[in-house]
Protein backbone atom coordinates (compact mmCIF):
# COMPACT_ATOMS: atom_id res chain seq x y z
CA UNK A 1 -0.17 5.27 11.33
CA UNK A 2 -0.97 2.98 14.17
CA UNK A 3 -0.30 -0.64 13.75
CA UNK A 4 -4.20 -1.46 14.28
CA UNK A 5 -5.11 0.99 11.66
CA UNK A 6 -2.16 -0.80 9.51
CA UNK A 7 -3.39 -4.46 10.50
CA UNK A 8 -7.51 -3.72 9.22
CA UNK A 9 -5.98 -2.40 6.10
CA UNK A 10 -3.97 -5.26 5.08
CA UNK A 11 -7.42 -7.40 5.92
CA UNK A 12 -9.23 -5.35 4.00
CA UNK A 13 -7.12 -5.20 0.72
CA UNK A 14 -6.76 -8.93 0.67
CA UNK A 15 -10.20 -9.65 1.19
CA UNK A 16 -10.30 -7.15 -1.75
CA UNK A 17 -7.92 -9.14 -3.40
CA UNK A 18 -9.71 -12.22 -2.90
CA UNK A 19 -12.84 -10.37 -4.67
CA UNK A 20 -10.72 -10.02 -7.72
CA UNK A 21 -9.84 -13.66 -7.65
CA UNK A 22 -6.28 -13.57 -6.77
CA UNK A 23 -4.36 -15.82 -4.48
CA UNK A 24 -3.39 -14.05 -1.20
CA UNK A 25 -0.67 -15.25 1.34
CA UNK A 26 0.93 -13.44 4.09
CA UNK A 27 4.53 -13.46 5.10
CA UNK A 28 4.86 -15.05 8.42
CA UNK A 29 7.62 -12.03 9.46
CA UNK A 30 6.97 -8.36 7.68
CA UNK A 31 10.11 -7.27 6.30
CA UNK A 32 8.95 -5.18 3.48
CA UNK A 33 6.35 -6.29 2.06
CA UNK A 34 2.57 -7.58 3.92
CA UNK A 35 1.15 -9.60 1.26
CA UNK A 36 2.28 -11.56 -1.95
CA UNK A 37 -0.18 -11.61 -4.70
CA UNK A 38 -1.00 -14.55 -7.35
CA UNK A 39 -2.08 -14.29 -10.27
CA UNK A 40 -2.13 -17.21 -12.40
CA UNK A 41 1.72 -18.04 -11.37
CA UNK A 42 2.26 -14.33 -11.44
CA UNK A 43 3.64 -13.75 -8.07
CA UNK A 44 4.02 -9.84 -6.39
CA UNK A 45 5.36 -8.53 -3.32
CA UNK A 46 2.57 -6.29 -2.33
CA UNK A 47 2.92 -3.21 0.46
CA UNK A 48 0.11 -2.26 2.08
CA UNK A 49 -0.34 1.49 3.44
CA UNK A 50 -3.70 2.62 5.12
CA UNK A 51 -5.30 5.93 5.90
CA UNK A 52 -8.25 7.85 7.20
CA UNK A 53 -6.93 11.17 6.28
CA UNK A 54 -8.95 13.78 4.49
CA UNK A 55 -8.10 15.35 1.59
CA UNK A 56 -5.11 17.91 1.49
CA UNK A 57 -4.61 21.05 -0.54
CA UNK A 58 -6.40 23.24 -2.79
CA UNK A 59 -6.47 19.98 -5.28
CA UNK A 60 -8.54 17.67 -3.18
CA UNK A 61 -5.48 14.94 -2.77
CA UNK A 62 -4.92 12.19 -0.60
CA UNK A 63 -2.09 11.95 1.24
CA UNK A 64 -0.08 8.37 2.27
CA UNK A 65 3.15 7.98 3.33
CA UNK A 66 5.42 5.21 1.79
CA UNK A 67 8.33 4.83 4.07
CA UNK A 68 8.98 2.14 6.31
CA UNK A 69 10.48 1.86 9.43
CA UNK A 70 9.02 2.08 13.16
CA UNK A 71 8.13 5.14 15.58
CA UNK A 72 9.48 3.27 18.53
CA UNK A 73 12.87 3.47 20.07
CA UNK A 74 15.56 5.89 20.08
CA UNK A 75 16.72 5.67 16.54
CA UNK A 76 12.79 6.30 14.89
CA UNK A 77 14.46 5.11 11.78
CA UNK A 78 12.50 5.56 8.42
CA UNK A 79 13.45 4.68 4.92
CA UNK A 80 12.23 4.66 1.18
CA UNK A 81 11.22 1.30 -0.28
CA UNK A 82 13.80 0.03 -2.39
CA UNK A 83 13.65 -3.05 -5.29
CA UNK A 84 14.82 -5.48 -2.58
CA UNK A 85 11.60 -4.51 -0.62
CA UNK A 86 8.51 -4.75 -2.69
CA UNK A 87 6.99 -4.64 -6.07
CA UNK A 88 4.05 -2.93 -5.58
CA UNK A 89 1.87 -0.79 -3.23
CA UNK A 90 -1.51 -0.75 -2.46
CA UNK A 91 -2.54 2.73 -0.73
CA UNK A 92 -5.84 1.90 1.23
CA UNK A 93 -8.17 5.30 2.19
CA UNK A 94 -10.67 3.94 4.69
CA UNK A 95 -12.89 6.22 4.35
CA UNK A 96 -13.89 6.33 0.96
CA UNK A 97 -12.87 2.14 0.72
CA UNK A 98 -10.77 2.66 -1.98
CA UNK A 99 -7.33 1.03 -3.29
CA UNK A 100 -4.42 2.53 -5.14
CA UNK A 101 -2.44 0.18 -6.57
CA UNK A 102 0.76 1.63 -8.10
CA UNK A 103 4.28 -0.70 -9.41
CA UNK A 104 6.66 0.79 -6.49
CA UNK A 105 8.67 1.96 -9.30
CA UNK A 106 6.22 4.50 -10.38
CA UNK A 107 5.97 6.12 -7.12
CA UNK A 108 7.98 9.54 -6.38
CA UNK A 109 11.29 9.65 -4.32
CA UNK A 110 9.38 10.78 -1.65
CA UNK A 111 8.19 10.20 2.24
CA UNK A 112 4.27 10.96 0.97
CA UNK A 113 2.32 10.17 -1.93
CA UNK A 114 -0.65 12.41 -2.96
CA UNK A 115 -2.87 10.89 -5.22
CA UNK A 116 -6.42 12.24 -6.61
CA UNK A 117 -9.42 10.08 -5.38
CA UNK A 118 -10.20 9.43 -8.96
CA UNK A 119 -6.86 8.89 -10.42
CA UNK A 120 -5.59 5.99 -13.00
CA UNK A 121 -4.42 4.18 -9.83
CA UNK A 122 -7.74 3.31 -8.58
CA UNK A 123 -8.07 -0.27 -8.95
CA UNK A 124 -5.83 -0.91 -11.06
CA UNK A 125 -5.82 -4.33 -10.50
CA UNK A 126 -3.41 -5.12 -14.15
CA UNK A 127 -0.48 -3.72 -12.02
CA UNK A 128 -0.84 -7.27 -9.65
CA UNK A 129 -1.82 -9.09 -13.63
C-alpha cells in the first residue's frame, strides 16, 4: 500500500468516526497504531489499513494485509501486530466506502485478512464501545 493511499484512509475512517460520535486523536509519531478512539472514557488503539483491491477468489472476499513494517531499505522488515501494538483494526475498502472493524485479537495469525463485503465486521462500531 502506498503511504498516500494509507494517509486518505486514516482521514476517512476518522471522519467516519467522528459520524458515529466518537472522540478521535492522532498520535503525533505512528508506532503501531494511527488513531485512538473515545468513547465515553473508553479509550482504543485503533490501526488503520486501506485498500482499493477487488474482490479475490471464487468467494467474492476482500483482501487486506495486517502487518506492519516498511517497503523501504534493505531489511523490508514486516511483522504481525502484537498486544503491545494495537487494540483494534479498522480495514478501509475504498471502493465500496466501507469499514471493518475487528478487536486485533480476533484476527488470524496471518499477513492477509479476507473478509466478505457483508460480513459481521461491517461497522461494527461496539468493538470501539
Amino acid at each position: 500500500m502506498s503511504i498516500k493511499l494509507g494517509a486518505i484512509g486514516v482521514q476517512k475512517v476518522s471522519a467516519k468516526l467522528l459520524e458515529q460520535n466518537f472522540l478521535v486523536s492522532t498520535p503525533v509519531y505512528d508506532d503501531g497504531y494511527d488513531l485512538v478512539t473515545d468513547w465515553r472514557g473508553v479509550l482504543k488503539r485503533v490501526q488503520v489499513k486501506c485498500t482499493i483491491g477487488n474482490e479475490t477468489g471464487r468467494r467474492q472476499k476482500l483482501k487486506f494485509f495486517a502487518i506492519r513494517g516498511n517497503n523501504f531499505g534493505p531489511a523490508r522488515k514486516k511483522k504481525l501486530y502484537d498486544k503491545l501494538d494495537c487494540d483494534v483494526f479498522i480495514f478501509y475498502h475504498t471502493v465500496l466506502d466501507a469499514l471493518f472493524i475487528i478487536p486485533r485479537v480476533k484476527l488470524p495469525k496471518t499477513q492477509s485478512v479476507y473478509l466478505a463485503p457483508n460480513c459481521k465486521w461491517r461497522d461494527n462500531w461496539d468493538c470501539l464501545r
